[in-house]
PDB file of N, CA and C in Angstrom:
ATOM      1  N   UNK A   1     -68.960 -17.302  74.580  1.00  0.00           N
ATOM      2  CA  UNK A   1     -70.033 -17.551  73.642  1.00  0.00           C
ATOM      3  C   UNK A   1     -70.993 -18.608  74.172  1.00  0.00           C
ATOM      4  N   UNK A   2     -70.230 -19.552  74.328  1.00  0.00           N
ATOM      5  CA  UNK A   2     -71.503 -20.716  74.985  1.00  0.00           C
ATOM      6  C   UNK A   2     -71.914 -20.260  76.373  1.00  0.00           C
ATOM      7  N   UNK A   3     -71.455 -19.318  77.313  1.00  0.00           N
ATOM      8  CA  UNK A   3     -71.836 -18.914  78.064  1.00  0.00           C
ATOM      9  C   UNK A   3     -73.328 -18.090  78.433  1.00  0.00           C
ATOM     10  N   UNK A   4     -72.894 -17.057  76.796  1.00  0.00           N
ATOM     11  CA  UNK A   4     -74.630 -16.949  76.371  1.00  0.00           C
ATOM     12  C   UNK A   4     -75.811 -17.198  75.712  1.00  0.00           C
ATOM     13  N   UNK A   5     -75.218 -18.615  75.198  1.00  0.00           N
ATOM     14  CA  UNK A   5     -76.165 -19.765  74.873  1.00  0.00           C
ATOM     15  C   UNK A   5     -76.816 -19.991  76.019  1.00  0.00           C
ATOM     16  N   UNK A   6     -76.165 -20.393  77.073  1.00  0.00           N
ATOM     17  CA  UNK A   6     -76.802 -20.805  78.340  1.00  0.00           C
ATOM     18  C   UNK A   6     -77.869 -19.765  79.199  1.00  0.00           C
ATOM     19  N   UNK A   7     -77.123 -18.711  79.141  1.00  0.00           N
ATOM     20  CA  UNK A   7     -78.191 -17.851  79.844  1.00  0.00           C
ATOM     21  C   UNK A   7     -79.564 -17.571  78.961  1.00  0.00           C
ATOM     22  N   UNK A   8     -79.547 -17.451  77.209  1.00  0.00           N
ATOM     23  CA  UNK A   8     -80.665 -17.258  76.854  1.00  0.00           C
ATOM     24  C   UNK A   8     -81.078 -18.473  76.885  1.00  0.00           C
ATOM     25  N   UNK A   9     -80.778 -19.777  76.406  1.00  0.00           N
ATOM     26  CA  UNK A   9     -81.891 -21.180  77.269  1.00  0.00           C
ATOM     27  C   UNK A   9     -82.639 -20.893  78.176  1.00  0.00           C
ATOM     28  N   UNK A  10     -81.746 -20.545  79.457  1.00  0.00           N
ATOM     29  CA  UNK A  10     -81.793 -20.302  80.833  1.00  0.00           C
ATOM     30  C   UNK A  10     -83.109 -19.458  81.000  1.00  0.00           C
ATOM     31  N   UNK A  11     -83.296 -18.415  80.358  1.00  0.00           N
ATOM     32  CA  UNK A  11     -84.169 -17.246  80.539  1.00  0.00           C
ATOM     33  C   UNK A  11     -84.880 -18.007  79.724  1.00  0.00           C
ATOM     34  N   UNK A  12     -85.665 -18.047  78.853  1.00  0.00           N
ATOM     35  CA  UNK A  12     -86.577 -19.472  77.882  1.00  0.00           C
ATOM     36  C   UNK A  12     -87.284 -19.796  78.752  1.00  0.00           C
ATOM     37  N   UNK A  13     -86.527 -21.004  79.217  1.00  0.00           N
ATOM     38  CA  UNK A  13     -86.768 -22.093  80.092  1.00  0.00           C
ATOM     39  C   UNK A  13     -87.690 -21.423  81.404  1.00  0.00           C
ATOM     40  N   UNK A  14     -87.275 -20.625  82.054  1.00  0.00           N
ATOM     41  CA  UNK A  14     -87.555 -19.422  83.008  1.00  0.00           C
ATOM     42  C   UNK A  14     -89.180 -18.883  82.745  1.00  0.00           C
ATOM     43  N   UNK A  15     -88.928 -18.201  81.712  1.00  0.00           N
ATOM     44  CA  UNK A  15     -90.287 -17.513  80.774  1.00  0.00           C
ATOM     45  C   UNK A  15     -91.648 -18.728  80.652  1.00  0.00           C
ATOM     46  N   UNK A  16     -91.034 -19.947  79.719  1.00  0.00           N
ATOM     47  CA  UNK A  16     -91.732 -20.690  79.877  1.00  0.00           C
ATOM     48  C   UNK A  16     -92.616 -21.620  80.858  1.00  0.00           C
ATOM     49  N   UNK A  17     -91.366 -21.794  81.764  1.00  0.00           N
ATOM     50  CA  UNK A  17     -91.754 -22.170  83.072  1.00  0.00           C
ATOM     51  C   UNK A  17     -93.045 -21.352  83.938  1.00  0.00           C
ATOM     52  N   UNK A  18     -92.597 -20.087  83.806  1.00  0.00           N
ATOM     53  CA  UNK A  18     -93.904 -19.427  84.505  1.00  0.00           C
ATOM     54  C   UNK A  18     -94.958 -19.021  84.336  1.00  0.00           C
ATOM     55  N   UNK A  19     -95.151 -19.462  82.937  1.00  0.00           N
ATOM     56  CA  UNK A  19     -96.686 -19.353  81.883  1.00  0.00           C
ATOM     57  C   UNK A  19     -97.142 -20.564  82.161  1.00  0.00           C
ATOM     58  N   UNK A  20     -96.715 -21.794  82.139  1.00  0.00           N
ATOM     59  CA  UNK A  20     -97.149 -23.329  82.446  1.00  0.00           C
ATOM     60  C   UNK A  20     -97.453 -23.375  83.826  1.00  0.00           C
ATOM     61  N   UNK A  21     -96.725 -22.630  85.235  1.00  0.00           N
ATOM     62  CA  UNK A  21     -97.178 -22.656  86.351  1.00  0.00           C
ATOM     63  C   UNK A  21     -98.381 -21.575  86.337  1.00  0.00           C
ATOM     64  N   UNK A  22     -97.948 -20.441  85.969  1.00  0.00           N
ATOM     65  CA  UNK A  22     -99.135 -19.815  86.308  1.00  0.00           C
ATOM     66  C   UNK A  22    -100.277 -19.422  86.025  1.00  0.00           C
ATOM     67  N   UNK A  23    -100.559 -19.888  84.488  1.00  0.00           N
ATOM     68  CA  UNK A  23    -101.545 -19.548  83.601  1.00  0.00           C
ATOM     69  C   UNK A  23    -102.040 -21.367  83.263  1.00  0.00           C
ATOM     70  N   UNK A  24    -102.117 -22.414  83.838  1.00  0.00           N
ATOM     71  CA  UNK A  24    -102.067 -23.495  82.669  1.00  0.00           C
ATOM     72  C   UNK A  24    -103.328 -22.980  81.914  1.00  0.00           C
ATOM     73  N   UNK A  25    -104.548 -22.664  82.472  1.00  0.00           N
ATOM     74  CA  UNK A  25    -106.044 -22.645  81.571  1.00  0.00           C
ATOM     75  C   UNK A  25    -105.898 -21.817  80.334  1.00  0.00           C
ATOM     76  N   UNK A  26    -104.755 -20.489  80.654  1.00  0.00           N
ATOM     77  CA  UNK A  26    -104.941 -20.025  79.664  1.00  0.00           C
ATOM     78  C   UNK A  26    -104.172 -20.204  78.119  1.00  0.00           C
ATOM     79  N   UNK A  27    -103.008 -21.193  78.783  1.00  0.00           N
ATOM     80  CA  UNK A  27    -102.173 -21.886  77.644  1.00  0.00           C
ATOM     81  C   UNK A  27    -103.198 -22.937  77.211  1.00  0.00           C
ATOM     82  N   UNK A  28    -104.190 -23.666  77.611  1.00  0.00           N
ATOM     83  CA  UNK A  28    -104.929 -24.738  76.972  1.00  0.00           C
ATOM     84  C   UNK A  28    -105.747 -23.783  76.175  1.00  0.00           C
ATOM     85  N   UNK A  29    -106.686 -22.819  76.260  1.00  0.00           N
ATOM     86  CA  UNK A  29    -107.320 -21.764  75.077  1.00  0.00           C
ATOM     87  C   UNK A  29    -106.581 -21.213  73.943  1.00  0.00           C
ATOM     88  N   UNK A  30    -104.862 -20.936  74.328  1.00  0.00           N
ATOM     89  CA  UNK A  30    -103.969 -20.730  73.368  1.00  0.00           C
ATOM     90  C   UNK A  30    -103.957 -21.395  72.588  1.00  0.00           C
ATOM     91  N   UNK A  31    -103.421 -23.149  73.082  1.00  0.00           N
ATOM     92  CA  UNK A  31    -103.292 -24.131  71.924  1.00  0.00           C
ATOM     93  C   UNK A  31    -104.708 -24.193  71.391  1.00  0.00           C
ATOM     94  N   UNK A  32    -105.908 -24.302  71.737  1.00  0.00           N
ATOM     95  CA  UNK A  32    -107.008 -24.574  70.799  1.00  0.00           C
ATOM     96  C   UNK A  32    -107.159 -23.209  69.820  1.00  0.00           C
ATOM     97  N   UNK A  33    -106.611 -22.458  70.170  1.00  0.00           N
ATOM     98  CA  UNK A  33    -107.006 -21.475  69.166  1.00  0.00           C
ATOM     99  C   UNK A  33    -105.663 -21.334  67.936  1.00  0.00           C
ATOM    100  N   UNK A  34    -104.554 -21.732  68.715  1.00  0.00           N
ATOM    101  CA  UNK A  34    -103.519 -22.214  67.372  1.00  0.00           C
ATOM    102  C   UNK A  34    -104.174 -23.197  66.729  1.00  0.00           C
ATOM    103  N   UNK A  35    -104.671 -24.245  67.475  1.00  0.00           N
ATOM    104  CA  UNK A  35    -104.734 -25.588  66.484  1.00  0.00           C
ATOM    105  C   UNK A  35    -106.275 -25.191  65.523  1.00  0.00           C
ATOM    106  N   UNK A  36    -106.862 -24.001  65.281  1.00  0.00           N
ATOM    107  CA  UNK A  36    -107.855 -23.871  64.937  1.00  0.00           C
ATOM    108  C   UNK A  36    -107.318 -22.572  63.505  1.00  0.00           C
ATOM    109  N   UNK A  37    -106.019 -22.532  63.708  1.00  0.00           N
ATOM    110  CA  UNK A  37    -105.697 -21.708  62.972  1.00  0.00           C
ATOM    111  C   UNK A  37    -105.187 -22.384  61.512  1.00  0.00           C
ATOM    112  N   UNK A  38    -104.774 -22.081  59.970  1.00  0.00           N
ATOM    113  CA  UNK A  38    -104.168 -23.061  59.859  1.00  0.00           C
ATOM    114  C   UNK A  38    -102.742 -22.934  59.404  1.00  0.00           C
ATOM    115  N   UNK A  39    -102.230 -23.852  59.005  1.00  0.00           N
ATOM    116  CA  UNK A  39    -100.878 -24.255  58.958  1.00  0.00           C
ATOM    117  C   UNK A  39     -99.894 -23.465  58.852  1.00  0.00           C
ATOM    118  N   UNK A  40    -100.565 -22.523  57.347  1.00  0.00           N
ATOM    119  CA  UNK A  40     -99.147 -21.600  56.624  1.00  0.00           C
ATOM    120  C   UNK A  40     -99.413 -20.577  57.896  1.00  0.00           C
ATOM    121  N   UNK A  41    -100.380 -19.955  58.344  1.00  0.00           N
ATOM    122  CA  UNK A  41    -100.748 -18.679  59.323  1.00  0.00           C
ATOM    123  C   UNK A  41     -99.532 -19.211  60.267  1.00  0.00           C
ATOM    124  N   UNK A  42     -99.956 -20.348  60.971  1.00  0.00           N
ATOM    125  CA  UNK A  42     -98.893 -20.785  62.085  1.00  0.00           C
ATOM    126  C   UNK A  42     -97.251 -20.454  61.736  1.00  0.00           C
ATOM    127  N   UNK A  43     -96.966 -21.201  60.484  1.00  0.00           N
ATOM    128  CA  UNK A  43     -95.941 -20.882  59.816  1.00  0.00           C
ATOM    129  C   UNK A  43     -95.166 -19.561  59.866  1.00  0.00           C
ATOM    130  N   UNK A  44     -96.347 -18.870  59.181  1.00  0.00           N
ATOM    131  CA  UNK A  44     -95.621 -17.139  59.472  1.00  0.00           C
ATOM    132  C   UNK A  44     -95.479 -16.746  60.770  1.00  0.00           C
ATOM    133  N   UNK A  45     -96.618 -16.883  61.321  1.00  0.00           N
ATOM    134  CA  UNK A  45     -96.139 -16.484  63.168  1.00  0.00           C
ATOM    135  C   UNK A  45     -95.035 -16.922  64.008  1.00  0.00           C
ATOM    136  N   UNK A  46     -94.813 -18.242  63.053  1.00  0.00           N
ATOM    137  CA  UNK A  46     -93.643 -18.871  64.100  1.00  0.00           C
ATOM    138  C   UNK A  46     -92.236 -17.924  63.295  1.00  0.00           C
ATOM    139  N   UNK A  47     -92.204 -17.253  62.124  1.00  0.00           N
ATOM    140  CA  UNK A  47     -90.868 -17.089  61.341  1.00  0.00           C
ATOM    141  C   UNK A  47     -90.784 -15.408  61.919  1.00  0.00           C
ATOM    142  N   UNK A  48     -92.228 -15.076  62.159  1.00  0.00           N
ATOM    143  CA  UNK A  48     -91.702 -13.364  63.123  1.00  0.00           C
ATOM    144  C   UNK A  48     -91.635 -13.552  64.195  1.00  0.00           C
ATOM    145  N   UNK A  49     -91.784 -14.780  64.795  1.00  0.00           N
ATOM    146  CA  UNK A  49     -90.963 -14.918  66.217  1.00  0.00           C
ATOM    147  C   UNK A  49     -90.155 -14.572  66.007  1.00  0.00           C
ATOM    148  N   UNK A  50     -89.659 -15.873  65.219  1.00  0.00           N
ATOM    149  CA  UNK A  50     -88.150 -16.036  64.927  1.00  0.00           C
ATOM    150  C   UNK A  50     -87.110 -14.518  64.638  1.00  0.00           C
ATOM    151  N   UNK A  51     -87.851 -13.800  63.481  1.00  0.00           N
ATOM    152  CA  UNK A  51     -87.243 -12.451  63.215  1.00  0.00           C
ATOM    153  C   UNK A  51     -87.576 -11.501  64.490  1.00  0.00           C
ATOM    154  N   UNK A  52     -88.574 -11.649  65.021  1.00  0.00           N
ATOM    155  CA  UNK A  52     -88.633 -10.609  66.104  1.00  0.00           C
ATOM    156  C   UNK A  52     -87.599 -11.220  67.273  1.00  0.00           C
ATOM    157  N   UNK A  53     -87.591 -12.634  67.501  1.00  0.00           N
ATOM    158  CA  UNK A  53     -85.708 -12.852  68.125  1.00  0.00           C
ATOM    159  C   UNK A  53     -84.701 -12.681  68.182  1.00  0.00           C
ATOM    160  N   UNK A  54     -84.373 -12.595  66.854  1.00  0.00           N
ATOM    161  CA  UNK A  54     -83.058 -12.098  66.497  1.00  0.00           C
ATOM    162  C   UNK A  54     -82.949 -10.750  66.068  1.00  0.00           C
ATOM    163  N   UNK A  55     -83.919 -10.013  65.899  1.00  0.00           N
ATOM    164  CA  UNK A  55     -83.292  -8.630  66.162  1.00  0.00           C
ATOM    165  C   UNK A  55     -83.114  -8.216  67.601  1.00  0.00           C
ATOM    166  N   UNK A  56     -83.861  -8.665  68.345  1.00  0.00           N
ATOM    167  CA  UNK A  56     -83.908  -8.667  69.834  1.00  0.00           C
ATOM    168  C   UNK A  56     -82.446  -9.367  70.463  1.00  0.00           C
ATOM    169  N   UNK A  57     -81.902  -9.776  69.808  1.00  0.00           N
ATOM    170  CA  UNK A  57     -80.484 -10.511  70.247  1.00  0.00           C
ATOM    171  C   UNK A  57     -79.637  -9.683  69.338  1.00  0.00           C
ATOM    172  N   UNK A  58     -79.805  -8.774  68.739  1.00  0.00           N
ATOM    173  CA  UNK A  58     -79.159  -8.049  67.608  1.00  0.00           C
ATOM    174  C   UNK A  58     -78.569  -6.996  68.638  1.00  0.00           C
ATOM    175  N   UNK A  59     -79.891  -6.571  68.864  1.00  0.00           N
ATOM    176  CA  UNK A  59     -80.157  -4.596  69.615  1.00  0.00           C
ATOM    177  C   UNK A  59     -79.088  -5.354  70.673  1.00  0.00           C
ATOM    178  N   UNK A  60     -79.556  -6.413  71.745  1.00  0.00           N
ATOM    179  CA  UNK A  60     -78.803  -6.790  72.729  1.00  0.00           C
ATOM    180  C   UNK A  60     -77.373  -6.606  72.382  1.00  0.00           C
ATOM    181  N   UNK A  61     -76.610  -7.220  71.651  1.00  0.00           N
ATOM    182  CA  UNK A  61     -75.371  -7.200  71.297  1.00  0.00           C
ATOM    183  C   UNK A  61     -74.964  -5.835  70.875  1.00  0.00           C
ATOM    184  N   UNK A  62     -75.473  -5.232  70.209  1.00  0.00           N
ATOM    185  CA  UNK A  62     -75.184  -3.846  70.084  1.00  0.00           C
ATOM    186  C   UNK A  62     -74.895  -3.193  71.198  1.00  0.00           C
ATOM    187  N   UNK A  63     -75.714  -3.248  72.022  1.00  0.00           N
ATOM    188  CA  UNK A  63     -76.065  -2.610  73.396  1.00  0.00           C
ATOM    189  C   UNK A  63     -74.924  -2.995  74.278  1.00  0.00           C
ATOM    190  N   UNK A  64     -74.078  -4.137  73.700  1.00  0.00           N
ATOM    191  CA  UNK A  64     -72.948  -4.533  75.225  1.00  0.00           C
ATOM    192  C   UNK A  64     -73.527  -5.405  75.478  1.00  0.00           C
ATOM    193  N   UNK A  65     -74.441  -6.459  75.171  1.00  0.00           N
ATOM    194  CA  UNK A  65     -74.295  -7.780  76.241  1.00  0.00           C
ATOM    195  C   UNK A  65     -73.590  -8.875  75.307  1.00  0.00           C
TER     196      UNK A  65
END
């Protein structure tokens, strides 16, 4: 179990990492256009992450990993 705690960090960390190396200009237009958005909007976007995560870790487990 904590084993695949680590690998999805791992992959995160990974993902994130290569949007900050390889895009920075276009992550600085991202944040101004979040921070131009407001609060509750942010709110919901961040909670269908969230649901679009965990079904995505759902299907995974289903699937055998």
């Amino acid at each position: 179990m904590i084993e695949t705690l680590f690998l999805a960090l791992g992959l995160v960390l990974i993902v994130e990492g290569l949007v900050y190396a390889l895009a920075p200009s276009i992550i600085e237009g991202l944040l101004a256009a979040l921070r131009a958005l407001p609060i509750e909007q942010r709110r919901y976007m961040g909670l269908a992450a969230l649901a679009l995560g965990l079904a995505l870790v759902w299907v995974a487990k289903a699937l055998g990993a």
